[in-house]
PDB file of N, CA and C in Angstrom:
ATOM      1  N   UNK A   1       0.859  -1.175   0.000  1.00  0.00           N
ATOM      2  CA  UNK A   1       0.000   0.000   0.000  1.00  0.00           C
ATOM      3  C   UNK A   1       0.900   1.231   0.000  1.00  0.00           C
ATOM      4  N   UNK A   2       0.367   2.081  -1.026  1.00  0.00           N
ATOM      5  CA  UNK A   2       1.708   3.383  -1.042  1.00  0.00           C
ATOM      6  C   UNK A   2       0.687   4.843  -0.669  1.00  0.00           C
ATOM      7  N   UNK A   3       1.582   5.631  -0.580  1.00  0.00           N
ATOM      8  CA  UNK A   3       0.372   6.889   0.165  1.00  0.00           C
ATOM      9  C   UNK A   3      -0.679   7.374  -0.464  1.00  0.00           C
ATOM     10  N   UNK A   4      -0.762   7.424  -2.369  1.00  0.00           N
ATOM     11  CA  UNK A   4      -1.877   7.826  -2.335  1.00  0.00           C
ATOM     12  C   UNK A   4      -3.157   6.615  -2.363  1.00  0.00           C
ATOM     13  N   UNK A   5      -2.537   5.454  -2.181  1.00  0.00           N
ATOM     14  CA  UNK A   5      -3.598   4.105  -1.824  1.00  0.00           C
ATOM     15  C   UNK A   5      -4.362   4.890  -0.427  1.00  0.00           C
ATOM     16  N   UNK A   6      -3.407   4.822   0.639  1.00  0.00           N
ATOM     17  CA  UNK A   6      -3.955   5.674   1.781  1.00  0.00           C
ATOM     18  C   UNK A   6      -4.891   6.899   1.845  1.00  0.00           C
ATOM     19  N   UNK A   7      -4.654   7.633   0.883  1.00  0.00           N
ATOM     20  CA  UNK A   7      -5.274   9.147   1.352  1.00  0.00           C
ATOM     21  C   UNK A   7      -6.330   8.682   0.469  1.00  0.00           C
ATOM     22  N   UNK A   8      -6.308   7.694  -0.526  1.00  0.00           N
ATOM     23  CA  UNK A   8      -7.628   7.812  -1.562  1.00  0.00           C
ATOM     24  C   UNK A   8      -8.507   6.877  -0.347  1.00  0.00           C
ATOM     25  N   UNK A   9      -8.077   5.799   0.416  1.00  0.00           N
ATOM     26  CA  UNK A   9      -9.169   5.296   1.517  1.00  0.00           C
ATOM     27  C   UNK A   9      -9.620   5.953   2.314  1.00  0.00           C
ATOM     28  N   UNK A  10      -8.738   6.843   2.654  1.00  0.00           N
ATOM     29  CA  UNK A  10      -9.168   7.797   4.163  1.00  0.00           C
ATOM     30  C   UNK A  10     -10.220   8.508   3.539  1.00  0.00           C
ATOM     31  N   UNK A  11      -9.703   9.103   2.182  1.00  0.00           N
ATOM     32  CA  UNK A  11     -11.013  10.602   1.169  1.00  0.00           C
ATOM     33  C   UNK A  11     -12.743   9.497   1.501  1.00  0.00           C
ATOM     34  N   UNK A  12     -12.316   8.075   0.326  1.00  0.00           N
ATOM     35  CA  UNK A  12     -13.295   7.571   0.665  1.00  0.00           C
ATOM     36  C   UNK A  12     -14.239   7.172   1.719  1.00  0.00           C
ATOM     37  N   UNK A  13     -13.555   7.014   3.113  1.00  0.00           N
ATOM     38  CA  UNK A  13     -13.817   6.597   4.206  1.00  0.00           C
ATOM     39  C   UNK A  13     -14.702   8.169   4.638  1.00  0.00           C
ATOM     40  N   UNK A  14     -14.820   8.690   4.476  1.00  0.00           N
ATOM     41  CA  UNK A  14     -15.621  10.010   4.474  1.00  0.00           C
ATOM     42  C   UNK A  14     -17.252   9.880   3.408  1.00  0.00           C
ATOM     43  N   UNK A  15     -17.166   9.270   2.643  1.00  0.00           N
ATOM     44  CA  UNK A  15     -18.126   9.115   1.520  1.00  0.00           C
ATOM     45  C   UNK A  15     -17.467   9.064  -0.100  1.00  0.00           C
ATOM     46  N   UNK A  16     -18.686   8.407  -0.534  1.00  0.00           N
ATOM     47  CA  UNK A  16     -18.568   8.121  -2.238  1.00  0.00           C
ATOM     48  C   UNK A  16     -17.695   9.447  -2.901  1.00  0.00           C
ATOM     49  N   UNK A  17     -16.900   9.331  -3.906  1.00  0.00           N
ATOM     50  CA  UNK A  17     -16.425  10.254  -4.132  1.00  0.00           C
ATOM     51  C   UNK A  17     -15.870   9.861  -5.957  1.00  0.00           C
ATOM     52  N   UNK A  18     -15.812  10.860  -6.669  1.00  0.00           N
ATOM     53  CA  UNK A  18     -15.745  10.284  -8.411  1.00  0.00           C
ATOM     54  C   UNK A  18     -13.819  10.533  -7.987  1.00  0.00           C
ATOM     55  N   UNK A  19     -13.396   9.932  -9.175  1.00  0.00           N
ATOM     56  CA  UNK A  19     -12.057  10.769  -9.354  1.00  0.00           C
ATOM     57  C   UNK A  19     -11.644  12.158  -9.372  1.00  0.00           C
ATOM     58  N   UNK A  20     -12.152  12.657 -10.388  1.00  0.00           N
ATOM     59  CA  UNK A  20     -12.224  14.050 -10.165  1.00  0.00           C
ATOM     60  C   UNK A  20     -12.015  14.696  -9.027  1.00  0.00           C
ATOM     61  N   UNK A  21     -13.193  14.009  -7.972  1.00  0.00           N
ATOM     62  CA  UNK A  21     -13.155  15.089  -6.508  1.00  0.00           C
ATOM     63  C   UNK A  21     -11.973  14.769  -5.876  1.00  0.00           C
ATOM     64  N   UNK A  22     -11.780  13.613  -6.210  1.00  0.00           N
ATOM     65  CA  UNK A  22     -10.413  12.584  -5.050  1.00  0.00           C
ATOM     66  C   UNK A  22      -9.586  13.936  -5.965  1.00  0.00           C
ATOM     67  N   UNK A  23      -9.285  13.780  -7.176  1.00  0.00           N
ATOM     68  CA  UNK A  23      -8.032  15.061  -7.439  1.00  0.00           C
ATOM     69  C   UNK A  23      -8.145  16.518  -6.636  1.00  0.00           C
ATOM     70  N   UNK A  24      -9.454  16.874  -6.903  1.00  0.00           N
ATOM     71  CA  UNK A  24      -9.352  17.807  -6.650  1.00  0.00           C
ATOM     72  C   UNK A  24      -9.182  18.309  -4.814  1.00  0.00           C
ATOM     73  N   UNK A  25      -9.727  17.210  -4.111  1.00  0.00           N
ATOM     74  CA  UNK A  25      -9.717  17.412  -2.912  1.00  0.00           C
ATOM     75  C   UNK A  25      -8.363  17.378  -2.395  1.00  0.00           C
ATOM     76  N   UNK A  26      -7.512  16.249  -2.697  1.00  0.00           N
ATOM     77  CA  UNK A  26      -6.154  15.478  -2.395  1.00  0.00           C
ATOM     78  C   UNK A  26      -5.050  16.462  -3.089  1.00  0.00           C
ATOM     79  N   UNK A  27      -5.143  17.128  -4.526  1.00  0.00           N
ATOM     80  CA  UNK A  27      -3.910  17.604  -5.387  1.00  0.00           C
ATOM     81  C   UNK A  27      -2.992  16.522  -5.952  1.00  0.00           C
ATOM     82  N   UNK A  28      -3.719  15.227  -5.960  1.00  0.00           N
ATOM     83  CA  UNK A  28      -2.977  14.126  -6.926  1.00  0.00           C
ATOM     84  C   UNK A  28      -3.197  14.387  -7.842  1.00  0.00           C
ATOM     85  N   UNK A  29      -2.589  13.912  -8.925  1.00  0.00           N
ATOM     86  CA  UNK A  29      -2.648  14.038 -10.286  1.00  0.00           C
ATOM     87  C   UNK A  29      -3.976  12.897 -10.764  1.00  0.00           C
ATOM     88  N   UNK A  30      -5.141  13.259 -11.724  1.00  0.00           N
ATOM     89  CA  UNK A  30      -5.761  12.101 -11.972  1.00  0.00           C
ATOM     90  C   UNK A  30      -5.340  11.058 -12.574  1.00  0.00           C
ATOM     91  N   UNK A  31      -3.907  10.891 -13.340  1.00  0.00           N
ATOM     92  CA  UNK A  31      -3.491   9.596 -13.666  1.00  0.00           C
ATOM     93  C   UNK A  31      -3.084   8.809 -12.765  1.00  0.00           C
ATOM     94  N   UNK A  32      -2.098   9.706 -11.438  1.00  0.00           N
ATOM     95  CA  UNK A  32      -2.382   8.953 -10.032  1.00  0.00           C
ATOM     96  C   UNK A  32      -3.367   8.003  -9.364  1.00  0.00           C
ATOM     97  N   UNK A  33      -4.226   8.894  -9.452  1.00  0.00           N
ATOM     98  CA  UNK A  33      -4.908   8.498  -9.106  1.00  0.00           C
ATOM     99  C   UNK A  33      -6.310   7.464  -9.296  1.00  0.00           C
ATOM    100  N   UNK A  34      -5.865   6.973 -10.762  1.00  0.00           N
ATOM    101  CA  UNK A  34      -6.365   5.914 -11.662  1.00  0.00           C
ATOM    102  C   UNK A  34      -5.625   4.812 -11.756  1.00  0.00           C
ATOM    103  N   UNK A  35      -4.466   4.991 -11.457  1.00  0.00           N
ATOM    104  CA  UNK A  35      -3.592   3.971 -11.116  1.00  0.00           C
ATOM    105  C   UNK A  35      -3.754   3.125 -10.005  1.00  0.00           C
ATOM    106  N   UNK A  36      -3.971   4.333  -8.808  1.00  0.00           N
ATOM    107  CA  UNK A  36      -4.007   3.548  -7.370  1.00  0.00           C
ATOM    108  C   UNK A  36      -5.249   2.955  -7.398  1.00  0.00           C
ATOM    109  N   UNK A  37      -6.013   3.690  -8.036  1.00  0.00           N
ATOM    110  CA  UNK A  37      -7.755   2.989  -8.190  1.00  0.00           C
ATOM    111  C   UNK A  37      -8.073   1.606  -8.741  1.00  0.00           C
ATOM    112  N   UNK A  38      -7.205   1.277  -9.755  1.00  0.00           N
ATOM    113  CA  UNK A  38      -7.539  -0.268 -10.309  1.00  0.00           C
ATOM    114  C   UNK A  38      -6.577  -1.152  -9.218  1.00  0.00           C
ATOM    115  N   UNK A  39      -5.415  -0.425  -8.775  1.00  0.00           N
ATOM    116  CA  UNK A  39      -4.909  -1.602  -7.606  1.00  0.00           C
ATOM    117  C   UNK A  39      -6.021  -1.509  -6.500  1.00  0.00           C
ATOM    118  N   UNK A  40      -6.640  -0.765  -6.240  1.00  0.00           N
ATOM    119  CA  UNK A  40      -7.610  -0.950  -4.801  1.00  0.00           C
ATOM    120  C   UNK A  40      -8.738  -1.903  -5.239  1.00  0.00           C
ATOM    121  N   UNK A  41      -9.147  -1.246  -6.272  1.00  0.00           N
ATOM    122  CA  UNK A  41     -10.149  -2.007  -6.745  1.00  0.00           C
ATOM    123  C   UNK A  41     -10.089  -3.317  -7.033  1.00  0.00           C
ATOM    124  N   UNK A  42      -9.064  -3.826  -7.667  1.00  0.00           N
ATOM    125  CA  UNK A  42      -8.714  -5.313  -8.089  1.00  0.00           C
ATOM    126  C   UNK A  42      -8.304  -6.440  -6.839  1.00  0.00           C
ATOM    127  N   UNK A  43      -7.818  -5.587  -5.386  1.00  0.00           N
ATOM    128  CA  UNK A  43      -7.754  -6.195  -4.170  1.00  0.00           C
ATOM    129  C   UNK A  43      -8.876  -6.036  -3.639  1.00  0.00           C
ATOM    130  N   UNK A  44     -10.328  -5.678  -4.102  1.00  0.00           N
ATOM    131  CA  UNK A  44     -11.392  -5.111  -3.334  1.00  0.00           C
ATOM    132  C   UNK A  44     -12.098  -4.338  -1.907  1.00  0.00           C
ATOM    133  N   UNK A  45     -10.799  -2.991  -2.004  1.00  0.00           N
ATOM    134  CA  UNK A  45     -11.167  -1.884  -1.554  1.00  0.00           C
ATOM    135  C   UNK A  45     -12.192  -0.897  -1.570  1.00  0.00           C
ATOM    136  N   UNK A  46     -12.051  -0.838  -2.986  1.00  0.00           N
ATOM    137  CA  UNK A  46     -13.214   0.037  -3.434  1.00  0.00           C
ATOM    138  C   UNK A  46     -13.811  -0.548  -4.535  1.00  0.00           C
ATOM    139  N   UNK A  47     -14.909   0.018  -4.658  1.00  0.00           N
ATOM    140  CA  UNK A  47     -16.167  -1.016  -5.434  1.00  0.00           C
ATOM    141  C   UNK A  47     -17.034   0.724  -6.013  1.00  0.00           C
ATOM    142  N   UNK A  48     -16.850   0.287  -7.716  1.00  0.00           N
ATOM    143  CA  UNK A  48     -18.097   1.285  -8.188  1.00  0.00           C
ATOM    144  C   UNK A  48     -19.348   1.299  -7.899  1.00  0.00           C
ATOM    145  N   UNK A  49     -19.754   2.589  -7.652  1.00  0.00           N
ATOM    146  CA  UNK A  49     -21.201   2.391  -7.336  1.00  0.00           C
ATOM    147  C   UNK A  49     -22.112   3.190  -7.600  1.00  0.00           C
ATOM    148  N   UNK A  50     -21.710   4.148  -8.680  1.00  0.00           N
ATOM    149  CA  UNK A  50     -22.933   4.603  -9.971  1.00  0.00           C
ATOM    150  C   UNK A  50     -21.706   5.131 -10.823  1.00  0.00           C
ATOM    151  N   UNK A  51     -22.395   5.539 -11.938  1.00  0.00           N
ATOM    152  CA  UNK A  51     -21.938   6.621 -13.263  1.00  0.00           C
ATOM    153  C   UNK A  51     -22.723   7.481 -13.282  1.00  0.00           C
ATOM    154  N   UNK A  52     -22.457   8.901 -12.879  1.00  0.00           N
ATOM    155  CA  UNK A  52     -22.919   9.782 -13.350  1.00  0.00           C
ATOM    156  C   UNK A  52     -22.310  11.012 -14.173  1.00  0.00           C
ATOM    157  N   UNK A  53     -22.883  10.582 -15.678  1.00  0.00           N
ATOM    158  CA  UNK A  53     -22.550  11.962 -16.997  1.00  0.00           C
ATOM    159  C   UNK A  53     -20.992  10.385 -17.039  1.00  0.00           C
ATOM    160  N   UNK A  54     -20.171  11.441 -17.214  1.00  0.00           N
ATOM    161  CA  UNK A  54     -18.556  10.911 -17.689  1.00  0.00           C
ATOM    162  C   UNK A  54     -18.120  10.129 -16.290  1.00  0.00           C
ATOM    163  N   UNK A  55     -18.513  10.425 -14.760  1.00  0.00           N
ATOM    164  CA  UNK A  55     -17.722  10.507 -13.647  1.00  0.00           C
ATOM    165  C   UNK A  55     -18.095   8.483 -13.176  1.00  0.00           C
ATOM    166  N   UNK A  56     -17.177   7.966 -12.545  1.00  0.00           N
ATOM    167  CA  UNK A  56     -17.553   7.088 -12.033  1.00  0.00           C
ATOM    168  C   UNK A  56     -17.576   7.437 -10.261  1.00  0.00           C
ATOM    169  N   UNK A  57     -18.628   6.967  -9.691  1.00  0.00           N
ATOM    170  CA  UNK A  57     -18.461   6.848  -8.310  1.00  0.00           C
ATOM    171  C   UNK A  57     -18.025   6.093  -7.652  1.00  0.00           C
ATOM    172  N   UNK A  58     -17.028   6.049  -6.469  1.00  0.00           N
ATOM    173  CA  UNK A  58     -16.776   5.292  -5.881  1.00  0.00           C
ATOM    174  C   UNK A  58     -16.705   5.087  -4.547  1.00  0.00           C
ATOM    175  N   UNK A  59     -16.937   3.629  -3.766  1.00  0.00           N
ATOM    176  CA  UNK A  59     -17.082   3.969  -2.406  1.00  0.00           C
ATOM    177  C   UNK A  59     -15.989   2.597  -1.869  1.00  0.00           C
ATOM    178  N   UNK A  60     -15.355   2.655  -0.487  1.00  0.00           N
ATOM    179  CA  UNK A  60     -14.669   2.058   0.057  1.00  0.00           C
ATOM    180  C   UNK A  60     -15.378   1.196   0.653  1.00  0.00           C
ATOM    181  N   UNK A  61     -15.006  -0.455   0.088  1.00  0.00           N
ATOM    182  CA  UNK A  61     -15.292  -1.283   1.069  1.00  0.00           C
ATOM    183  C   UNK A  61     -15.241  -2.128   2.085  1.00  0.00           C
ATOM    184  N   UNK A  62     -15.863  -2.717   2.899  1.00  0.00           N
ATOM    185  CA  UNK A  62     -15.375  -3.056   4.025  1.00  0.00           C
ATOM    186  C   UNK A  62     -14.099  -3.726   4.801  1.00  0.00           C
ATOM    187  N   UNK A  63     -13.609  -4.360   3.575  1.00  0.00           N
ATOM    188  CA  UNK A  63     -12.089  -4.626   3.288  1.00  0.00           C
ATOM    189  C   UNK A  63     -11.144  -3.349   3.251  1.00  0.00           C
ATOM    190  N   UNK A  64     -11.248  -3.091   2.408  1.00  0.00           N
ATOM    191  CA  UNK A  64     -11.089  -1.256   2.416  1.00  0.00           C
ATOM    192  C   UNK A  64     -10.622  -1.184   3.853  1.00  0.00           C
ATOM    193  N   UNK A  65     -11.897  -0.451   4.733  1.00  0.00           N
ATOM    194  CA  UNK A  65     -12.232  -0.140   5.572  1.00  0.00           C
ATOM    195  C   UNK A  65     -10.703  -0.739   6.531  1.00  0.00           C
ATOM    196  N   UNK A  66     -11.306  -2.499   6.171  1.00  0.00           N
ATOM    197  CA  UNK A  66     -10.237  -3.192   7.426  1.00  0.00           C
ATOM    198  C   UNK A  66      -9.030  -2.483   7.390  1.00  0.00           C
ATOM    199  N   UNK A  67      -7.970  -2.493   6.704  1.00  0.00           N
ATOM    200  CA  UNK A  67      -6.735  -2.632   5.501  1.00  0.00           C
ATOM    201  C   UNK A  67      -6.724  -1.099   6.129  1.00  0.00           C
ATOM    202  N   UNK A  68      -7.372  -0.243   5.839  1.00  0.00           N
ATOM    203  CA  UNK A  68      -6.737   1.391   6.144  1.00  0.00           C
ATOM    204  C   UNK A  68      -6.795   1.099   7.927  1.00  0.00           C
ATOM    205  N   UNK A  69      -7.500   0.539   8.468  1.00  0.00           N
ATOM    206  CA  UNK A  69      -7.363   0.615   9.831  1.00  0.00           C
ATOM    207  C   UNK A  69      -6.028  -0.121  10.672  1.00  0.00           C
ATOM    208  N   UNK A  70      -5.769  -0.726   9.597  1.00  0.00           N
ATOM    209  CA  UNK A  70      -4.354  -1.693  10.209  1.00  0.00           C
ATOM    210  C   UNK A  70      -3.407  -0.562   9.892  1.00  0.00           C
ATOM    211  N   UNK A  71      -3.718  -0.008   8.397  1.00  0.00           N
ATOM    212  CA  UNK A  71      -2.556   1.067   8.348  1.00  0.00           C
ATOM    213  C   UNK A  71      -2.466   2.420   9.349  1.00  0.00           C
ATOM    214  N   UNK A  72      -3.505   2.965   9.633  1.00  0.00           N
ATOM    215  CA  UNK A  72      -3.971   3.569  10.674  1.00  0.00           C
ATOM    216  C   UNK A  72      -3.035   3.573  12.042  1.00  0.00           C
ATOM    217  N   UNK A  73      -3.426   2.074  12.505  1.00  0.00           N
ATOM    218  CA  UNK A  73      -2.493   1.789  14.095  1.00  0.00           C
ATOM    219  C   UNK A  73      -0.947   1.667  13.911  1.00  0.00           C
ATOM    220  N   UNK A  74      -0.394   1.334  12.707  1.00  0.00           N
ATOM    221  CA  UNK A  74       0.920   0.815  12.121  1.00  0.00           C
ATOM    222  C   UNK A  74       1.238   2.720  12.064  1.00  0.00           C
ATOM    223  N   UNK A  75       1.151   3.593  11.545  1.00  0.00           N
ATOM    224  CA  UNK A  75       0.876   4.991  11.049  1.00  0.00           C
ATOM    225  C   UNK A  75       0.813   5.972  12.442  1.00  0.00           C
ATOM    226  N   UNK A  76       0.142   5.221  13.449  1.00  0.00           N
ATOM    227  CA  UNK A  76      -0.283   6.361  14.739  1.00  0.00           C
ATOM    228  C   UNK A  76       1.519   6.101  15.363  1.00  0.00           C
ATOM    229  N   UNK A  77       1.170   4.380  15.603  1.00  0.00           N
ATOM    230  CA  UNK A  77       2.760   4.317  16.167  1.00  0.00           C
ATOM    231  C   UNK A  77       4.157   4.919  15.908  1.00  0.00           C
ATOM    232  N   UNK A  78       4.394   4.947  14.374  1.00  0.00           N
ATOM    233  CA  UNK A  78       5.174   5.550  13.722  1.00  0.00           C
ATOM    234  C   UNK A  78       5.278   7.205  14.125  1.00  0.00           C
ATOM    235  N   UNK A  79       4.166   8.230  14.344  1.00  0.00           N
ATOM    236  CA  UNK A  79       4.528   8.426  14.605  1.00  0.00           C
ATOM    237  C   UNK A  79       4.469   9.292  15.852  1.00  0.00           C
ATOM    238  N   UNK A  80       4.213   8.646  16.733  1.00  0.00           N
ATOM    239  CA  UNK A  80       4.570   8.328  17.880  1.00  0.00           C
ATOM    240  C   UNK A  80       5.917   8.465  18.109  1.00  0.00           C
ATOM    241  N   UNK A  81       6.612   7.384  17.305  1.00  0.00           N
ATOM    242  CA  UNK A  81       8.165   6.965  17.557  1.00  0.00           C
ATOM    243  C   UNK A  81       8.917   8.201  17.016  1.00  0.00           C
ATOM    244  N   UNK A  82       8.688   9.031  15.928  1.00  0.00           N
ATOM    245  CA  UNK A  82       9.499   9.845  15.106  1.00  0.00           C
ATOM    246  C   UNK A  82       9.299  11.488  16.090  1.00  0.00           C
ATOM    247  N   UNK A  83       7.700  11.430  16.871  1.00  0.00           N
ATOM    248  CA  UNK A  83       7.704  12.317  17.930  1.00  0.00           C
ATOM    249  C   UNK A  83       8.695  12.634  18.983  1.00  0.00           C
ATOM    250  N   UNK A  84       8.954  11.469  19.505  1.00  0.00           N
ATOM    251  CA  UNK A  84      10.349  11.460  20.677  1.00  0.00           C
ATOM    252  C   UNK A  84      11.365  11.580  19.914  1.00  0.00           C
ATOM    253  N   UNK A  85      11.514  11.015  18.835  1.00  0.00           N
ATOM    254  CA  UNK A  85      12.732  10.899  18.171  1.00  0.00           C
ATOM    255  C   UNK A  85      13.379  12.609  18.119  1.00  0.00           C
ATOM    256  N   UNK A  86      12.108  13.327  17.493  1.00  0.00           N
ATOM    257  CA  UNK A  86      12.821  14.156  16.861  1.00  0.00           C
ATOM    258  C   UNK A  86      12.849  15.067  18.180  1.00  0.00           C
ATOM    259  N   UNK A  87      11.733  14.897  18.855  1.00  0.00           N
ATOM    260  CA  UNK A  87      11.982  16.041  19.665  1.00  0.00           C
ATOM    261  C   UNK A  87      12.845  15.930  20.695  1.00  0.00           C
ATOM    262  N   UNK A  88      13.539  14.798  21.064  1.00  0.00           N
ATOM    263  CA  UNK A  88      14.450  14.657  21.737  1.00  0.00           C
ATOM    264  C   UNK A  88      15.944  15.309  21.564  1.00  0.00           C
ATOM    265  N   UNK A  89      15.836  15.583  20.137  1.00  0.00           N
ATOM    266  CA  UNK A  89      16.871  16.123  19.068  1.00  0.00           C
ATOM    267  C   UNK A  89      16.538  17.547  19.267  1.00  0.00           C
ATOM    268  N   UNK A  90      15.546  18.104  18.890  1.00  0.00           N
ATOM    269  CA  UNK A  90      14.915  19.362  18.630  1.00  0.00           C
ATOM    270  C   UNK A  90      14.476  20.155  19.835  1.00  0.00           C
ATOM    271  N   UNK A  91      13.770  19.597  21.291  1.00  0.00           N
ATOM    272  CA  UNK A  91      13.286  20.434  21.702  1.00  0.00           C
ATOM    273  C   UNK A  91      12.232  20.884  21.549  1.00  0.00           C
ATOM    274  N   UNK A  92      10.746  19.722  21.429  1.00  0.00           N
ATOM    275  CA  UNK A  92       9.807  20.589  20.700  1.00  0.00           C
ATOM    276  C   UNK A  92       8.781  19.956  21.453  1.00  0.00           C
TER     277      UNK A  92
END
């Protein structure tokens, strides 16, 4: 899973969302972000769930769901660890 796999679950984990908005909300590029979309999709993360005009919709599923939450606790810890780290260095 690479970061914009992440931020496109977290966007979704909020509600249905087309590509477009994922660009426009996030500042990925939409080829980015068509990329990360058929890997989520093909591990069944996210699942289409209308067409409207040109846009496809999409929503995160419960797999999805699981999978960002493991990354989530793996992600809090981290940084956690890089907190002391740095501020032990820094002073902060």
């Amino acid at each position: 899973m690479n970061i914009t796999q992440l931020v496109i679950l977290t966007n979704l984990a909020e509600g249905e969302l087309s590509i477009k908005e994922l660009a426009e909300y996030t500042g990925i590029p939409k080829k980015n972000i068509i990329k990360a979309m058929k890997s989520l999709e093909n591990r069944g993360y996210v699942e289409k769930r209308a067409i409207i005009g040109r846009d496809i919709i999409f929503s995160i599923t419960e797999e999805g769901l699981e999978e960002l939450y493991k990354y989530y606790l793996f992600m809090k810890k981290l940084i956690e660890d890089m907190e002391f780290t740095l501020c032990s260095r820094f002073d902060c």
